[in-house]
Protein backbone atom coordinates (compact mmCIF):
# COMPACT_ATOMS: atom_id res chain seq x y z
CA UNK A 1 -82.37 -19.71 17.09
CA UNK A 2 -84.90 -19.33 20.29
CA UNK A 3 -87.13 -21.49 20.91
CA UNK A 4 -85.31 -24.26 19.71
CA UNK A 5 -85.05 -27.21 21.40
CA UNK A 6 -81.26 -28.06 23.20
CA UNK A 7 -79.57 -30.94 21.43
CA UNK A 8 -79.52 -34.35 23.19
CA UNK A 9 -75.92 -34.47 23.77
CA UNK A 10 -72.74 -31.96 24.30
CA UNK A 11 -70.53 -30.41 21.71
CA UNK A 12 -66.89 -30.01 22.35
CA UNK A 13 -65.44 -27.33 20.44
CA UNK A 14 -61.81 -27.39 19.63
CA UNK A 15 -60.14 -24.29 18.54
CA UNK A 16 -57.88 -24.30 15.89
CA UNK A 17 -54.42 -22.39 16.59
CA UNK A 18 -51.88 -21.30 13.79
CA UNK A 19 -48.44 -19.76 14.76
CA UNK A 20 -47.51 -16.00 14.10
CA UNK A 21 -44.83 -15.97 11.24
CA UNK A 22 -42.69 -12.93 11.89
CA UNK A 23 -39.46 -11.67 10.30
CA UNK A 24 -36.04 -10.68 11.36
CA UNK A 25 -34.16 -7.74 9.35
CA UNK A 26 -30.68 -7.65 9.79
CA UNK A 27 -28.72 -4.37 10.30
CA UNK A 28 -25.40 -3.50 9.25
CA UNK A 29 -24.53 -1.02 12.03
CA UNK A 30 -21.33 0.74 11.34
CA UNK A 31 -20.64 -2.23 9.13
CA UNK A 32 -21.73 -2.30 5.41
CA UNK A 33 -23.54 -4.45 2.91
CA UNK A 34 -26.77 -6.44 2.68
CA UNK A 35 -28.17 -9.44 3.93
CA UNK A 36 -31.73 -10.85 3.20
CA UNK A 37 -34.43 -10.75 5.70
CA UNK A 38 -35.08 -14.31 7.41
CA UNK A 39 -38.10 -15.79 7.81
CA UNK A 40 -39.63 -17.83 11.55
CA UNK A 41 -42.22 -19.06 12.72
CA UNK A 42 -43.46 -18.62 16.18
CA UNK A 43 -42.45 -21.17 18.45
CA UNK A 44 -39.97 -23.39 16.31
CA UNK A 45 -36.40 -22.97 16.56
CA UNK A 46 -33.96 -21.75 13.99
CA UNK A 47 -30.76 -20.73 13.76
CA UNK A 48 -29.61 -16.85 12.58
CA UNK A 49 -28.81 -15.79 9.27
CA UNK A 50 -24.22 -15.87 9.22
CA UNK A 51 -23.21 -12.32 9.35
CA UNK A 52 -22.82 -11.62 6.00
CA UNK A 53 -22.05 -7.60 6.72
CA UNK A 54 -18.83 -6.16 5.73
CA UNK A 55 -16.57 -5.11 8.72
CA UNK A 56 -15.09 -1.22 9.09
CA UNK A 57 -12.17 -1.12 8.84
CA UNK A 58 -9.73 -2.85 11.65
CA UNK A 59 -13.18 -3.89 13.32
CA UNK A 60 -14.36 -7.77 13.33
CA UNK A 61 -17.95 -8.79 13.77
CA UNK A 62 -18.94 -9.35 17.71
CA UNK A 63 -22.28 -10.10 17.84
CA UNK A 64 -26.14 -9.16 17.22
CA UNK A 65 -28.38 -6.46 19.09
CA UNK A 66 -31.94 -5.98 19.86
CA UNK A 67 -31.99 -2.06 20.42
CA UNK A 68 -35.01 -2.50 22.21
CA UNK A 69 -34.10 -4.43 25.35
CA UNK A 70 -30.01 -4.52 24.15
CA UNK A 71 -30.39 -8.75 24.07
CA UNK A 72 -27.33 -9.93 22.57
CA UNK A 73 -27.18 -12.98 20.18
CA UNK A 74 -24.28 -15.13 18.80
CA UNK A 75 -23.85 -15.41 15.08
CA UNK A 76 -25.93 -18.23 13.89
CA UNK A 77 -27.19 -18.96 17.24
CA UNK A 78 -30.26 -20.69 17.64
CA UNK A 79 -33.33 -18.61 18.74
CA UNK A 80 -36.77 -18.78 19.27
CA UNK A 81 -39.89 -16.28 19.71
CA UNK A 82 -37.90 -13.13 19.09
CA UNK A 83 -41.41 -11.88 18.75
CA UNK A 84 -44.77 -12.46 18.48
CA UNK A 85 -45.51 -11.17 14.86
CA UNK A 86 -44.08 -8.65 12.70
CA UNK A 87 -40.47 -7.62 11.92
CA UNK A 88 -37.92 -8.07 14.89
CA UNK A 89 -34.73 -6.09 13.92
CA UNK A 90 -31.32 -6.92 15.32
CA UNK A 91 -28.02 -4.75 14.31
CA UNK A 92 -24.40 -6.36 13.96
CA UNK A 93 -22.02 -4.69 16.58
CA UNK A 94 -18.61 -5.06 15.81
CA UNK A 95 -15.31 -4.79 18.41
CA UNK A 96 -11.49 -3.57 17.36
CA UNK A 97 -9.98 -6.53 15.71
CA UNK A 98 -6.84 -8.35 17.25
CA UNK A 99 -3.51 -6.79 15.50
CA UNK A 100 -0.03 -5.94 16.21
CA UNK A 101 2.21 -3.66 14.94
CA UNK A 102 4.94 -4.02 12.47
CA UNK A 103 8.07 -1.58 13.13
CA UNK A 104 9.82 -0.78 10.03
CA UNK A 105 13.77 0.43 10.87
CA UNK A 106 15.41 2.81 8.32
CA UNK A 107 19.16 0.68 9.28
CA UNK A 108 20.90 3.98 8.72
CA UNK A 109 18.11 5.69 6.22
CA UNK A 110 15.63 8.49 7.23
CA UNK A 111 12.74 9.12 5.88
CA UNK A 112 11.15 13.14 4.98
CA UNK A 113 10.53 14.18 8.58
CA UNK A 114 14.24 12.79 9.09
CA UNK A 115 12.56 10.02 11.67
CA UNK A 116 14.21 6.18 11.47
CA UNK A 117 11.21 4.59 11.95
CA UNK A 118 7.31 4.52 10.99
CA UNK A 119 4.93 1.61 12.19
CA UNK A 120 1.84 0.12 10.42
CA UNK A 121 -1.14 -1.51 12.59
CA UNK A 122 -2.10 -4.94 10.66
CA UNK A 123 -4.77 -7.04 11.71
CA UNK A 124 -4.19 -10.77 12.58
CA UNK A 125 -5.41 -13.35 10.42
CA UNK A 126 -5.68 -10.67 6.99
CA UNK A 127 -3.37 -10.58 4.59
CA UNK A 128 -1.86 -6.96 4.20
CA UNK A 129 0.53 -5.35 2.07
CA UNK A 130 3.40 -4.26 4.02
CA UNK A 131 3.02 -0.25 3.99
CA UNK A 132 5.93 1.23 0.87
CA UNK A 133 9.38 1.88 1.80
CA UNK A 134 9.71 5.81 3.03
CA UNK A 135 13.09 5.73 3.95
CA UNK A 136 16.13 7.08 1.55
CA UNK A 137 19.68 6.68 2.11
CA UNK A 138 22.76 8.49 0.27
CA UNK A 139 24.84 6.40 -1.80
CA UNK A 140 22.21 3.68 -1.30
CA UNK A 141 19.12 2.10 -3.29
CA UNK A 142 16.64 0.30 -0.84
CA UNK A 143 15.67 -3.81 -1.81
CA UNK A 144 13.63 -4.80 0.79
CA UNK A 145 13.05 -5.67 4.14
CA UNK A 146 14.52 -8.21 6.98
CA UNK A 147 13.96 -9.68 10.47
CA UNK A 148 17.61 -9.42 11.83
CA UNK A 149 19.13 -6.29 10.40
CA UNK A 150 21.91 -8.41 8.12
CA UNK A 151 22.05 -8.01 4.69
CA UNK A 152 19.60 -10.41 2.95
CA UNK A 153 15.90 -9.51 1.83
CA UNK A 154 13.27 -11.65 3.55
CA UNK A 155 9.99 -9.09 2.60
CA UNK A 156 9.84 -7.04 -0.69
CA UNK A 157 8.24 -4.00 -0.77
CA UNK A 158 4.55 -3.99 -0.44
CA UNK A 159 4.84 -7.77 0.01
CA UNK A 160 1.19 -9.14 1.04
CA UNK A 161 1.91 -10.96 4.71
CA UNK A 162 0.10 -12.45 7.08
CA UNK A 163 0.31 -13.15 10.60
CA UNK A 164 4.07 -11.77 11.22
CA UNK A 165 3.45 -11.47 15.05
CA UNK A 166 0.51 -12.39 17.28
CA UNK A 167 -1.75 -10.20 18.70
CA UNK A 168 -0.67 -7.34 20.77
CA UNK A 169 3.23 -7.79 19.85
CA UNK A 170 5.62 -6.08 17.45
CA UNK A 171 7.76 -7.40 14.85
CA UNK A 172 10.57 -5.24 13.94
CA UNK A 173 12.19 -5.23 10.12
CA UNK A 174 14.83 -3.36 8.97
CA UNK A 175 15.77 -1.91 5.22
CA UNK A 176 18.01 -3.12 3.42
CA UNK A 177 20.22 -1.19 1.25
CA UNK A 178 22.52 -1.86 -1.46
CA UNK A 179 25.17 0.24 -2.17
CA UNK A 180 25.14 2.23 -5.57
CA UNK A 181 27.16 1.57 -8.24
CA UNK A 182 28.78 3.77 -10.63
CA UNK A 183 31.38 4.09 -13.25
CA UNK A 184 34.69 6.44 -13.23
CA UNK A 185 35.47 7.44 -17.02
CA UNK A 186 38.95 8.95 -17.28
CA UNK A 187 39.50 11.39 -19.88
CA UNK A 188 42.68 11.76 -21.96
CA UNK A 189 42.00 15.28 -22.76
CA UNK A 190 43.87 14.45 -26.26
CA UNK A 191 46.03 12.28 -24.67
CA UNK A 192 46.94 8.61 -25.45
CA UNK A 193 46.57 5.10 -24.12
């Protein structure tokens, strides 16, 4: 108040600082699913939510984006001061996933088009069921698949398999038929035996 008289010695005023709390939301991009937002606090370090998105199809996860400046992050890296307050968003980019290609070989069938061979893309490291038998062959029943073109069944049909080649190569398998069976009556026509 004026007019009254200055104290006899300085004050020292200290201010008091708290740190922003602020939010990341993550975004599923052309992936699907939910994840939970994750809390920080401004200037202590924490490490990202684990993608938790579901992948499109034949796609794995690559990494987080800001769409504002296009900063790239690491799943579960460690960050710090993604923003000063508020909700920072970053959206899950995903890149073709490593595959190869599995061949499948009629071995003297043809399938409705009258080709000898149909492929199927599979991607490494996922189980997959081998795509159904489309071949048919006269005088033939199909039982499965092989590696070598001989005569015994190493894959069934739709058999779940993993890993049959490595990335980028092609593994080749050829049907296997068995010949039909059948049975010859003879007929007397009112003869005898």
């Amino acid at each position: 108040e004026f007019g009254q008289p200055m104290p006899a010695e300085n004050f020292v005023l200290t201010a008091d600082w708290t740190p922003n709390a602020y939010t990341v939301h993550f975004n599923p991009g052309e992936g699907s699913g939910e994840m939970p937002d994750q809390g920080f606090t401004y200037d202590v370090p924490q490490n990202l939510t684990a993608n938790a998105f579901t992948a499109p199809e034949m796609m794995v996860f690559d990494r987080w984006t800001n769409a504002v400046d296009s900063t790239t992050y690491a799943d579960c890296e460690t960050v710090c001061n993604l923003t000063t307050g508020g909700v920072f968003t970053l959206y899950a980019t995903w890149k073709d996933a490593p595959s190869y290609i599995v061949a499948f070989d009629g071995a003297g069938g043809t399938n409705a088009t009258g080709a000898a061979r149909y492929e199927q893309t599979v991607e490494c490291g996922k189980p997959t069921a081998l795509t159904a038998n489309r071949f048919a062959r006269t005088g033939y029943g199909f039982s499965g698949w092989n590696e070598d073109g001989g005569s015994t069944v190493v894959y069934t049909n739709g058999e779940i398999v993993t890993d049959l080649a490595t990335a980028g190569a092609t593994n080749d398998l050829y049907a296997v038929w068995t010949p039909n069976r059948y049975t010859v009556v003879f007929n007397g026509m009112n003869g005898t035996y």
